[in-house]
PDB file of N, CA and C in Angstrom:
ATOM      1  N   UNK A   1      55.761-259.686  -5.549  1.00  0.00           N
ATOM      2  CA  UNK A   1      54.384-259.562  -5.102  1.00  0.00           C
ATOM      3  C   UNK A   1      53.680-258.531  -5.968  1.00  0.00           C
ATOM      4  N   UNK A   2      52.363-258.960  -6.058  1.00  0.00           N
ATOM      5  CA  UNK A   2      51.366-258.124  -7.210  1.00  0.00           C
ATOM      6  C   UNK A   2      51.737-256.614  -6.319  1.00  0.00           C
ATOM      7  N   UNK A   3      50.924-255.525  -6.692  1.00  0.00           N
ATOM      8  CA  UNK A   3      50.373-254.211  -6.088  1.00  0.00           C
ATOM      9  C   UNK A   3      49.354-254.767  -5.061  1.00  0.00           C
ATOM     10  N   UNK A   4      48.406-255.146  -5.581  1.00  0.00           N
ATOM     11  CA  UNK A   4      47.247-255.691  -5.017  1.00  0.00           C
ATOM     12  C   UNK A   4      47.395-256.133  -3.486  1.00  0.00           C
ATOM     13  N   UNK A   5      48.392-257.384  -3.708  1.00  0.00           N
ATOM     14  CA  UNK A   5      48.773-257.900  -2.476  1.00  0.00           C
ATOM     15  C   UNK A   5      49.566-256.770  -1.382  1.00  0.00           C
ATOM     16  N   UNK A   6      50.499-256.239  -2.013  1.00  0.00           N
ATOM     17  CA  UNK A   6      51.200-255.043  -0.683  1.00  0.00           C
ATOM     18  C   UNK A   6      49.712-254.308  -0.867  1.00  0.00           C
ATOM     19  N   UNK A   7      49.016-253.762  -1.679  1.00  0.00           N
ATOM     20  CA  UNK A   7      47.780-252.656  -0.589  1.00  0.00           C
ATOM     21  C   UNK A   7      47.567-253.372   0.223  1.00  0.00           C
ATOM     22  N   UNK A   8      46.890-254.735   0.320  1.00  0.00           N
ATOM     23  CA  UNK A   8      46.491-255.336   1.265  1.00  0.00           C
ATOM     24  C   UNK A   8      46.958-255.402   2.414  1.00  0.00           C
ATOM     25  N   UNK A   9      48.174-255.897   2.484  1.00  0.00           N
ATOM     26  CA  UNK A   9      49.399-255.867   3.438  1.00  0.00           C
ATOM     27  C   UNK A   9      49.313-254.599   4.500  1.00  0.00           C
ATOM     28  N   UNK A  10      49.186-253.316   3.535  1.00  0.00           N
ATOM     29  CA  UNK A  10      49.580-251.717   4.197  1.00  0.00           C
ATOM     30  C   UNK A  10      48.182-251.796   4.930  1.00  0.00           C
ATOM     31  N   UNK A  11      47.448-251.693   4.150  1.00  0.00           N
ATOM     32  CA  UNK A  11      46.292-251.511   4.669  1.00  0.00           C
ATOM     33  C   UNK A  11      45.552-252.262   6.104  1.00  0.00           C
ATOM     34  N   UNK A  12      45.914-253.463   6.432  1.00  0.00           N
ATOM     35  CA  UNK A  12      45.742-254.430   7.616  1.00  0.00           C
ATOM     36  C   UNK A  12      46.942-253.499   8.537  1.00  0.00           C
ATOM     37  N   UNK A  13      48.022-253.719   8.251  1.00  0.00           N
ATOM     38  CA  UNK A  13      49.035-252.893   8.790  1.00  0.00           C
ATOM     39  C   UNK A  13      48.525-251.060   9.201  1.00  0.00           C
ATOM     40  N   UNK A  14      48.106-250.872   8.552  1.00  0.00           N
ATOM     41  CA  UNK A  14      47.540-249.216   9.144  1.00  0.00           C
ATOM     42  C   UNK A  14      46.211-249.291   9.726  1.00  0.00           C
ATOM     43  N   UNK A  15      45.494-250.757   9.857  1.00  0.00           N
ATOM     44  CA  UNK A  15      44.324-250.930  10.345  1.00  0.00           C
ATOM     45  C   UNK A  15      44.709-251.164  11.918  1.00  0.00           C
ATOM     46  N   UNK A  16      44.987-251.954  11.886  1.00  0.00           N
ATOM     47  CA  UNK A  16      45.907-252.733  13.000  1.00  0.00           C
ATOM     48  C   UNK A  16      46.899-251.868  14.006  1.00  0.00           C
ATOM     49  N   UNK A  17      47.114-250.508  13.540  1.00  0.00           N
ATOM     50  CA  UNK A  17      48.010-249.351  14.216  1.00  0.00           C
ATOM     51  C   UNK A  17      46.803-249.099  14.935  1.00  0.00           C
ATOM     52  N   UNK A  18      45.530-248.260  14.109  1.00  0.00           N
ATOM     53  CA  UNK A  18      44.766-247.471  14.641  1.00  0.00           C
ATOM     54  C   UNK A  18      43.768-248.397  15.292  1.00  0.00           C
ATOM     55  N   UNK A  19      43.481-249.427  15.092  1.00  0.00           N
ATOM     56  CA  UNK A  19      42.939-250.320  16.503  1.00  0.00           C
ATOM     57  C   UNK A  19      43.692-250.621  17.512  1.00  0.00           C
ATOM     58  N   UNK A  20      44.941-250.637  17.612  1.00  0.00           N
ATOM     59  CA  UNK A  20      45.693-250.669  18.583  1.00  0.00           C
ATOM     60  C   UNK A  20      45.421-249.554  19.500  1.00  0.00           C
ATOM     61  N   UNK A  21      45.819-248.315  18.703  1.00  0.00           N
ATOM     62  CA  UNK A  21      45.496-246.917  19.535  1.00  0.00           C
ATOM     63  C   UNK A  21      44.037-246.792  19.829  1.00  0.00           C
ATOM     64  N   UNK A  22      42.977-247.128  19.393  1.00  0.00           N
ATOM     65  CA  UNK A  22      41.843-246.251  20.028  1.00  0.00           C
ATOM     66  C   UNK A  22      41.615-247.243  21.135  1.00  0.00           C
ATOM     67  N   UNK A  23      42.147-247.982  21.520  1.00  0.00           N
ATOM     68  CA  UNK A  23      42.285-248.386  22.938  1.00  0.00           C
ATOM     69  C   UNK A  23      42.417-247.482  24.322  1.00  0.00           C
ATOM     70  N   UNK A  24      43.784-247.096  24.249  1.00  0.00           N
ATOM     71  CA  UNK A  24      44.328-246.245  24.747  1.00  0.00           C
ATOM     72  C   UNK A  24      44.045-244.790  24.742  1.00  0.00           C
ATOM     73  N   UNK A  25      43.808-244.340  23.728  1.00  0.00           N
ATOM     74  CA  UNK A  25      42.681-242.712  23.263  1.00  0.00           C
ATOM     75  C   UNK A  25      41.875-242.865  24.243  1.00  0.00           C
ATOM     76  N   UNK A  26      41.018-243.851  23.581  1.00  0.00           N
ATOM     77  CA  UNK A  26      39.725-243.758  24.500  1.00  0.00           C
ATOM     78  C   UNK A  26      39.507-243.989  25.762  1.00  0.00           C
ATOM     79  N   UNK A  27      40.661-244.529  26.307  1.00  0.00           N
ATOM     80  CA  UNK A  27      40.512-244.763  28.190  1.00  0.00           C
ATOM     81  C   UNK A  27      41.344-243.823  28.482  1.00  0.00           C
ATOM     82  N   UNK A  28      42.401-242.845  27.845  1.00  0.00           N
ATOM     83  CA  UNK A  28      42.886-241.227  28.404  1.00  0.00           C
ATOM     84  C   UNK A  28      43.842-242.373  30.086  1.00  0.00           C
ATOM     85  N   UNK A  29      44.014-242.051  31.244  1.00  0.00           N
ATOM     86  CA  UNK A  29      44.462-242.381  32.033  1.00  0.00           C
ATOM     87  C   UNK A  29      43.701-242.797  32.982  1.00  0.00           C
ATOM     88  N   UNK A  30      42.550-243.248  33.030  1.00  0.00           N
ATOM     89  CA  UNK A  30      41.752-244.357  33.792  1.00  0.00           C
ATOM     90  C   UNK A  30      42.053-245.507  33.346  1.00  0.00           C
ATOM     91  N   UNK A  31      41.495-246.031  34.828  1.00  0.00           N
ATOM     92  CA  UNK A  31      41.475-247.803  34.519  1.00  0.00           C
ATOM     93  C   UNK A  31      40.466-248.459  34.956  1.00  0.00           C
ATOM     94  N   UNK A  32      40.667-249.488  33.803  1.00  0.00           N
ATOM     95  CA  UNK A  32      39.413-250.526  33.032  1.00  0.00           C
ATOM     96  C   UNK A  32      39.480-250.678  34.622  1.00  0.00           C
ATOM     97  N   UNK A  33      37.565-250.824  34.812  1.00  0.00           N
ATOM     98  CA  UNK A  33      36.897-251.284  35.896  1.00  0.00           C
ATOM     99  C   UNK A  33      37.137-252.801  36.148  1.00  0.00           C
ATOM    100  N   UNK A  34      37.386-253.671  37.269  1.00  0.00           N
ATOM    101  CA  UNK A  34      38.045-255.033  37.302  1.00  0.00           C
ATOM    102  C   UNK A  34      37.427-255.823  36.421  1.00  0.00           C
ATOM    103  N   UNK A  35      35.949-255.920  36.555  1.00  0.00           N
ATOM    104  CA  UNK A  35      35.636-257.269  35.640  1.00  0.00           C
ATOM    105  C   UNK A  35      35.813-256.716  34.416  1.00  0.00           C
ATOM    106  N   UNK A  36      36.332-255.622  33.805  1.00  0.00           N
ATOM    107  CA  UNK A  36      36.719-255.632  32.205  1.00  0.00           C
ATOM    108  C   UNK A  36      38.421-256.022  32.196  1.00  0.00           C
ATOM    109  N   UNK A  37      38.748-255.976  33.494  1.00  0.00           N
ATOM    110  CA  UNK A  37      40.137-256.418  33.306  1.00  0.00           C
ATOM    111  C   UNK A  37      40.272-258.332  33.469  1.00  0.00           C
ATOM    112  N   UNK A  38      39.400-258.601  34.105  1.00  0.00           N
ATOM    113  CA  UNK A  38      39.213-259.805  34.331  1.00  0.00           C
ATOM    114  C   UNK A  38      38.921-260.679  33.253  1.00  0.00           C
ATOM    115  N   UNK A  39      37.809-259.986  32.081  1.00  0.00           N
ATOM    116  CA  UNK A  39      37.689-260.233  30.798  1.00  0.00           C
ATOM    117  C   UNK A  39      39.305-260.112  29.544  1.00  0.00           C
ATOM    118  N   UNK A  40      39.778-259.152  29.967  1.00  0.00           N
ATOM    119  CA  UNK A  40      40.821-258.923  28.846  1.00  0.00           C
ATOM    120  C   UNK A  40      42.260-259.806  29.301  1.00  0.00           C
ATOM    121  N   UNK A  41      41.941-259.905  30.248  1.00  0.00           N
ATOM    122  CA  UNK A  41      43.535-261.114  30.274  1.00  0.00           C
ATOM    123  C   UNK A  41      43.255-262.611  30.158  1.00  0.00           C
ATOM    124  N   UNK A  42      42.091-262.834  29.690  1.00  0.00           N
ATOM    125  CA  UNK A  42      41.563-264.039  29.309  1.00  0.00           C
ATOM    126  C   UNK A  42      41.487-263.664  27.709  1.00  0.00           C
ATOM    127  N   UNK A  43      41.667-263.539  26.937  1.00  0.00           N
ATOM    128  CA  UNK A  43      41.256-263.006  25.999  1.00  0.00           C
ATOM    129  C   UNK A  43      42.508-263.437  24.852  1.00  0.00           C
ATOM    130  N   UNK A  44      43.778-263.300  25.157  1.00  0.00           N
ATOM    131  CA  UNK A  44      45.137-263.642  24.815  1.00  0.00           C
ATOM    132  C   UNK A  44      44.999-265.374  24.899  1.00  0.00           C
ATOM    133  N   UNK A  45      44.932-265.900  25.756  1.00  0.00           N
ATOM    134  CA  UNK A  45      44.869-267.171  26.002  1.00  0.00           C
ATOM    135  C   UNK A  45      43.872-268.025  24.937  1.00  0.00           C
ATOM    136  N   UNK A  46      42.725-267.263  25.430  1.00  0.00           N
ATOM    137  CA  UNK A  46      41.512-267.974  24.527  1.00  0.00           C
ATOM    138  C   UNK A  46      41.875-267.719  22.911  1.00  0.00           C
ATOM    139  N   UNK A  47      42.313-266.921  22.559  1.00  0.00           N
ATOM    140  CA  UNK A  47      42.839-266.138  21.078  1.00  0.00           C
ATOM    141  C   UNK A  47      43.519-267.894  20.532  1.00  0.00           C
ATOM    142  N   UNK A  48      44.788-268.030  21.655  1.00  0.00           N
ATOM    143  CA  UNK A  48      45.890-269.106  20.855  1.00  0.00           C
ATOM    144  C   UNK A  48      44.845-269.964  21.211  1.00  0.00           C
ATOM    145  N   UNK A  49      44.362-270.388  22.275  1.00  0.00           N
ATOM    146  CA  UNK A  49      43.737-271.812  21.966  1.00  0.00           C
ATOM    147  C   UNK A  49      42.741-271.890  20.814  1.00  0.00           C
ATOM    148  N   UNK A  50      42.501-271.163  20.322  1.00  0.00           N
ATOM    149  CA  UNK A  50      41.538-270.927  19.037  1.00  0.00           C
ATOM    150  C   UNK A  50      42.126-271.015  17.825  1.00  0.00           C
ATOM    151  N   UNK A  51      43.551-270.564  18.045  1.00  0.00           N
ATOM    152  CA  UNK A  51      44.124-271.100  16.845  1.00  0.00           C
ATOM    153  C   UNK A  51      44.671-272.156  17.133  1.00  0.00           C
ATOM    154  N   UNK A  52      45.378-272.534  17.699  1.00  0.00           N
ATOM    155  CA  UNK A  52      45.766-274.140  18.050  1.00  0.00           C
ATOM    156  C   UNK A  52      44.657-274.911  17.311  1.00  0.00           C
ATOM    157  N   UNK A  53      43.720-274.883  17.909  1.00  0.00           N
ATOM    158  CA  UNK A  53      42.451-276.279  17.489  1.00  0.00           C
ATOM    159  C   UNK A  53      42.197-275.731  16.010  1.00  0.00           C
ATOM    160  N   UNK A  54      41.916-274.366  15.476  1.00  0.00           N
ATOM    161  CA  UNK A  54      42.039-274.603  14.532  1.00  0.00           C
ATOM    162  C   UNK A  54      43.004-275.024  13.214  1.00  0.00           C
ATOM    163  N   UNK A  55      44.426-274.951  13.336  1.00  0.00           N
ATOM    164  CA  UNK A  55      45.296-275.159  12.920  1.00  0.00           C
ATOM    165  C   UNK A  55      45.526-276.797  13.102  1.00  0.00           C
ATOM    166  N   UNK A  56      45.118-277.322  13.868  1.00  0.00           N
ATOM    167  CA  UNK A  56      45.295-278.614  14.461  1.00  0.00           C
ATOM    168  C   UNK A  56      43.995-279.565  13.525  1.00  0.00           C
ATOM    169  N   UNK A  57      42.909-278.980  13.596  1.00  0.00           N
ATOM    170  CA  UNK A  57      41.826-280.130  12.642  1.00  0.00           C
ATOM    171  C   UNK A  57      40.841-279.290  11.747  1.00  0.00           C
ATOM    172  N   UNK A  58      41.693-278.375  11.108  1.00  0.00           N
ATOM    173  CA  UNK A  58      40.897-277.727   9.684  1.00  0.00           C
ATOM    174  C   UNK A  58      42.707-277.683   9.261  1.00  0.00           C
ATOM    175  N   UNK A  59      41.597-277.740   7.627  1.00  0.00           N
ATOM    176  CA  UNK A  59      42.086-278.403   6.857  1.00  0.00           C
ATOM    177  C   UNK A  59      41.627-277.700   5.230  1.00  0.00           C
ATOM    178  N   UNK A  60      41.406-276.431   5.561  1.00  0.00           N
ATOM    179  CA  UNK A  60      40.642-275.465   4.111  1.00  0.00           C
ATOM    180  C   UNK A  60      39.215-275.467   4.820  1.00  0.00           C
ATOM    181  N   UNK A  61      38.499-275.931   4.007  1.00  0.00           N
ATOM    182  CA  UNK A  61      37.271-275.794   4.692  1.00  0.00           C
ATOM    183  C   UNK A  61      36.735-277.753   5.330  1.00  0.00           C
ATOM    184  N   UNK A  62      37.572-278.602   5.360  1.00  0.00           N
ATOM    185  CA  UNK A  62      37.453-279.770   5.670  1.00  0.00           C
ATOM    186  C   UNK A  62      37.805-279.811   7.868  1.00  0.00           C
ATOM    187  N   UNK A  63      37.561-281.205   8.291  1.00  0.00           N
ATOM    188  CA  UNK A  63      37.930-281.357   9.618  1.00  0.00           C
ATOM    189  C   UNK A  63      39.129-282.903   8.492  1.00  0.00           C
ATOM    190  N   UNK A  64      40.076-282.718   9.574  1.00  0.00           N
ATOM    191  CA  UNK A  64      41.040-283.161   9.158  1.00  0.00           C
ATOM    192  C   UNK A  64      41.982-283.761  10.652  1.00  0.00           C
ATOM    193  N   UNK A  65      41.837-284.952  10.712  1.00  0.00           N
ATOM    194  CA  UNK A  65      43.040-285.535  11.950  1.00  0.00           C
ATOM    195  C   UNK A  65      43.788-286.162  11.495  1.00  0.00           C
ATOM    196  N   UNK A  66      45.218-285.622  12.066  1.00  0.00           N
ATOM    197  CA  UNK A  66      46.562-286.261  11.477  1.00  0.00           C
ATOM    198  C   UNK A  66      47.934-285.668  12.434  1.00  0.00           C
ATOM    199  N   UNK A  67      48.870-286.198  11.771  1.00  0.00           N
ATOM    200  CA  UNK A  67      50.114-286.007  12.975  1.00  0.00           C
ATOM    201  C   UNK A  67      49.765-284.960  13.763  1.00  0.00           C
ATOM    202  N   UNK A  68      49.883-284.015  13.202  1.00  0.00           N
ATOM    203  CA  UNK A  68      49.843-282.190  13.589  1.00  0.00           C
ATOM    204  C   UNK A  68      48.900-282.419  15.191  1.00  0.00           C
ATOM    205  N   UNK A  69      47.457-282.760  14.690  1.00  0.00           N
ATOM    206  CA  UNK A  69      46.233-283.174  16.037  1.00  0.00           C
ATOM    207  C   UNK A  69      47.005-284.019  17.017  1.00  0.00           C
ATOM    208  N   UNK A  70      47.374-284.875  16.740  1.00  0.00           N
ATOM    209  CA  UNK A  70      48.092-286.053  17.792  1.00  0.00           C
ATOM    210  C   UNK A  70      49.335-285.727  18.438  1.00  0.00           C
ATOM    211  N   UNK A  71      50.002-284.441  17.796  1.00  0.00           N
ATOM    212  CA  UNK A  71      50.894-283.585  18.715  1.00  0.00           C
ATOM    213  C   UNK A  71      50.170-282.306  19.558  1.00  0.00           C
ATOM    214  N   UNK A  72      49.456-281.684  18.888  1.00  0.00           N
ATOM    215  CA  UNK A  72      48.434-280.778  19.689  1.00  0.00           C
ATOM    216  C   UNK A  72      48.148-282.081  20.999  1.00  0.00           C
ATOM    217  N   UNK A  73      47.839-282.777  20.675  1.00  0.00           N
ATOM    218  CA  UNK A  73      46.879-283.554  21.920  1.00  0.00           C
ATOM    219  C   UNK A  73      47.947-284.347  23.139  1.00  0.00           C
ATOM    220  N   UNK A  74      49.016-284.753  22.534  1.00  0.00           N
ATOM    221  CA  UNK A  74      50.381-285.191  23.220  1.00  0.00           C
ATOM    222  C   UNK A  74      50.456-283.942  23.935  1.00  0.00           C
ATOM    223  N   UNK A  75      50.653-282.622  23.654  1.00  0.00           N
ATOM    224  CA  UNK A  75      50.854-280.942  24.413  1.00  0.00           C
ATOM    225  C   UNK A  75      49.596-281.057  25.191  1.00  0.00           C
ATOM    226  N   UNK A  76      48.494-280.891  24.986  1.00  0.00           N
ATOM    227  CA  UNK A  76      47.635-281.011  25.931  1.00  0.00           C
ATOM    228  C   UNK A  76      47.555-281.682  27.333  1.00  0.00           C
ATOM    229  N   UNK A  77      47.870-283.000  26.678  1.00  0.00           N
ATOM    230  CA  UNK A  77      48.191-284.049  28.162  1.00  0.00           C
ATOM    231  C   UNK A  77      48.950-283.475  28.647  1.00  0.00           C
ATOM    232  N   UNK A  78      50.320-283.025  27.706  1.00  0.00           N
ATOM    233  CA  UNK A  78      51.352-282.988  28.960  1.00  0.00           C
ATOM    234  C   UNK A  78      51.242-281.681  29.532  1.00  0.00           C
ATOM    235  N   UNK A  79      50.314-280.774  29.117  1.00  0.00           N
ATOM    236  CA  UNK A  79      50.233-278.965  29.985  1.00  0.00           C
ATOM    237  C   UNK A  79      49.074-279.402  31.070  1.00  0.00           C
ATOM    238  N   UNK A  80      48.248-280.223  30.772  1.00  0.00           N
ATOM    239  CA  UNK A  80      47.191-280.405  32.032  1.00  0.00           C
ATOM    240  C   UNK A  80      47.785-281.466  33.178  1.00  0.00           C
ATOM    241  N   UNK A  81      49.194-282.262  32.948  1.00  0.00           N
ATOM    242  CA  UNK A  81      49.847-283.073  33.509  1.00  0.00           C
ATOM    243  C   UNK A  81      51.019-282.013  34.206  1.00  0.00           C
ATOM    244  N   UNK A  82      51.122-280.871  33.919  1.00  0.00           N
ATOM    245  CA  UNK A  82      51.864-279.957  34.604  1.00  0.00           C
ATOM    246  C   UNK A  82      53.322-279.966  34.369  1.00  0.00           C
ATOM    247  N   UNK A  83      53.745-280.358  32.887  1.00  0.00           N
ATOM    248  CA  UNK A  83      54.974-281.119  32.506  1.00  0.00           C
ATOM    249  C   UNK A  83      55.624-279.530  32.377  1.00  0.00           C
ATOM    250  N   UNK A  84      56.560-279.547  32.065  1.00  0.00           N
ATOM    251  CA  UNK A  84      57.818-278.437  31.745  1.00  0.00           C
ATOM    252  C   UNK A  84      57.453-278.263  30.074  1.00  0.00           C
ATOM    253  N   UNK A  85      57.139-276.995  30.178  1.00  0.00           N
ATOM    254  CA  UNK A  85      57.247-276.213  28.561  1.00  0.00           C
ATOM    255  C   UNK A  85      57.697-276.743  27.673  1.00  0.00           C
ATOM    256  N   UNK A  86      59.062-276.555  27.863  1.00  0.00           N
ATOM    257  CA  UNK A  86      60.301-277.390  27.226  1.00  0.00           C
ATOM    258  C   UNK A  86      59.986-279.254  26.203  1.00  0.00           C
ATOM    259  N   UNK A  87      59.372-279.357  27.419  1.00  0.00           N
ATOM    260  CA  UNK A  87      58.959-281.307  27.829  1.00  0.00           C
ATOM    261  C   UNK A  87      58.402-280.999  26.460  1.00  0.00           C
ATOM    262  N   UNK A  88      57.164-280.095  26.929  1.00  0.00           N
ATOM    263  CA  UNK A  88      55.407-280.428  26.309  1.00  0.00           C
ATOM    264  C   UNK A  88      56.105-279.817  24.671  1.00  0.00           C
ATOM    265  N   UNK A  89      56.919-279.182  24.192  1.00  0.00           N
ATOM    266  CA  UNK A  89      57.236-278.446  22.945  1.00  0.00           C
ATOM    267  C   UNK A  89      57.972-279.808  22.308  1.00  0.00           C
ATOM    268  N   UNK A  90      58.912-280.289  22.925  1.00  0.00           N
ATOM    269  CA  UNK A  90      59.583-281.440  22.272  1.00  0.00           C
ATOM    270  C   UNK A  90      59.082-282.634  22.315  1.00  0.00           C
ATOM    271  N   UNK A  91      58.046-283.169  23.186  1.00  0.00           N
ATOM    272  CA  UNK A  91      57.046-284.085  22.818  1.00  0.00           C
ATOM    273  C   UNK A  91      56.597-284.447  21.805  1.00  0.00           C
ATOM    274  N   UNK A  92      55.651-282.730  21.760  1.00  0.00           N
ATOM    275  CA  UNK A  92      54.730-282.974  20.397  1.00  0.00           C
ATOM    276  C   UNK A  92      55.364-282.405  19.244  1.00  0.00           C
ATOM    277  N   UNK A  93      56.350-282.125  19.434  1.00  0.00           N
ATOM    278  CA  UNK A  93      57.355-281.968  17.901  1.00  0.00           C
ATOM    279  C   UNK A  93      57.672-283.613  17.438  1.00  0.00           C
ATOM    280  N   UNK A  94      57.981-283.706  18.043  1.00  0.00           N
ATOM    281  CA  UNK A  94      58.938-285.560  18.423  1.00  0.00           C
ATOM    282  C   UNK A  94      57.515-286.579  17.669  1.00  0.00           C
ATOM    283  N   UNK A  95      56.148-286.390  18.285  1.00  0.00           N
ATOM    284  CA  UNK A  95      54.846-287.087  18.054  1.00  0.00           C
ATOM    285  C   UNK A  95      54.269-286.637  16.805  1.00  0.00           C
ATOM    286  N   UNK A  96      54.833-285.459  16.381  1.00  0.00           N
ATOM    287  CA  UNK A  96      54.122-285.344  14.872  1.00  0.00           C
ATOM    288  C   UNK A  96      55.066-285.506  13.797  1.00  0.00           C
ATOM    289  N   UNK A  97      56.370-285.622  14.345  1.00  0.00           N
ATOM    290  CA  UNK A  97      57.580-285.966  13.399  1.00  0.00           C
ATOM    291  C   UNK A  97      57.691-287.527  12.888  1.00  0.00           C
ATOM    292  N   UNK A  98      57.285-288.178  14.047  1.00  0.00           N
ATOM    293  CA  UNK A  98      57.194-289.350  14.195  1.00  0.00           C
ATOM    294  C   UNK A  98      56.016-290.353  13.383  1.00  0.00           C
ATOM    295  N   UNK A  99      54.917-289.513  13.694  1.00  0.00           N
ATOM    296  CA  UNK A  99      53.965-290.068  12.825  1.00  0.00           C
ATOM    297  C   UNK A  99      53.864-289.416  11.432  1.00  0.00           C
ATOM    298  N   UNK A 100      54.444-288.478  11.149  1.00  0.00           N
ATOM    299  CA  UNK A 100      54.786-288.215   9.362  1.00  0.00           C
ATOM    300  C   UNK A 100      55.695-288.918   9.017  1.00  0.00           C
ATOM    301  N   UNK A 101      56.701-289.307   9.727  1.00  0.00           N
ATOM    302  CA  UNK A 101      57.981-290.202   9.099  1.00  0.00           C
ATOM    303  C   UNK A 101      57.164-291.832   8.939  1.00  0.00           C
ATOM    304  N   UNK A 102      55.935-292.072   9.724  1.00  0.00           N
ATOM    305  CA  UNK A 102      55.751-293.251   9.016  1.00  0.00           C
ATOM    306  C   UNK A 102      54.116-293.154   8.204  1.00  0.00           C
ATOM    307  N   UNK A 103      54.321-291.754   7.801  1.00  0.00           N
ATOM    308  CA  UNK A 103      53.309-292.128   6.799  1.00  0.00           C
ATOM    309  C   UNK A 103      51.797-291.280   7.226  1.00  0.00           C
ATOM    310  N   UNK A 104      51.505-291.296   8.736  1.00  0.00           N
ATOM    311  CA  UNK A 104      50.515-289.964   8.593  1.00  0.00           C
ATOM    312  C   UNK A 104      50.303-288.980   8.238  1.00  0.00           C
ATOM    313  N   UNK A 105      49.467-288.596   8.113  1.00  0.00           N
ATOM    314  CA  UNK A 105      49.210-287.357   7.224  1.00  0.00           C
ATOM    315  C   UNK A 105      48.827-286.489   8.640  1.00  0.00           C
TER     316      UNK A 105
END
C-alpha cells in the first residue's frame, strides 16, 4: 500500500476514535432524554437498511438489478414473512447463487 493510502486509513481511524468519544464526554453521566433515545436505537437499523439497498441496486454511479437485488428481495419477503434468520440468510444466498450460475448478472 502507497503512504497515501495508510494516512488515509489512520486518519478515518483517529477520526472515528474521537467521534466515538465526544459522545460520551459530552453527556458526562446523564441520560439522553427518551425521545433522543427513541431516535438513536432506530438509527443502527436504518444505517444497514441503507446499505443493503444500496449495495443491492447501485452499481458505481449506475441503478443496476441483478442476482444480488433478487436475493436482497427473497430476504425481505422472508423477514416480513417472519421466517428464521438462518432461513432468510440461506435463501438469498441460495437465490443469488442460483441466478449467477445461470447467467445473471
Amino acid at each position: 500500500m502507497s503512504g497515501g493510502v495508510v494516512a488515509v486509513v489512520v486518519l478515518c481511524a483517529m477520526t472515528t476514535v474521537v467521534l466515538k468519544g465526544i459522545g460520551p464526554f459530552a453527556a458526562g453521566s446523564r441520560e439522553l432524554p427518551a425521545p433522543a433515545v427513541r431516535v438513536v436505537v432506530l438509527l443502527a437499523p436504518a444505517l444497514l437498511a441503507a446499505l443493503v439497498v444500496t449495495n443491492a441496486l447501485a452499481d458505481g454511479d449506475r441503478l443496476r438489478l441483478g442476482a444480488d437485488t433478487a436475493g436482497a428481495l427473497a430476504a425481505a419477503l422472508l423477514l416480513w414473512r417472519k421466517a428464521h434468520v438462518l432461513v432468510v440468510v440461506l435463501v438469498a444466498a441460495g437465490v443469488t447463487a442460483g441466478l449467477r450460475a445461470v447467467g445473471v448478472g
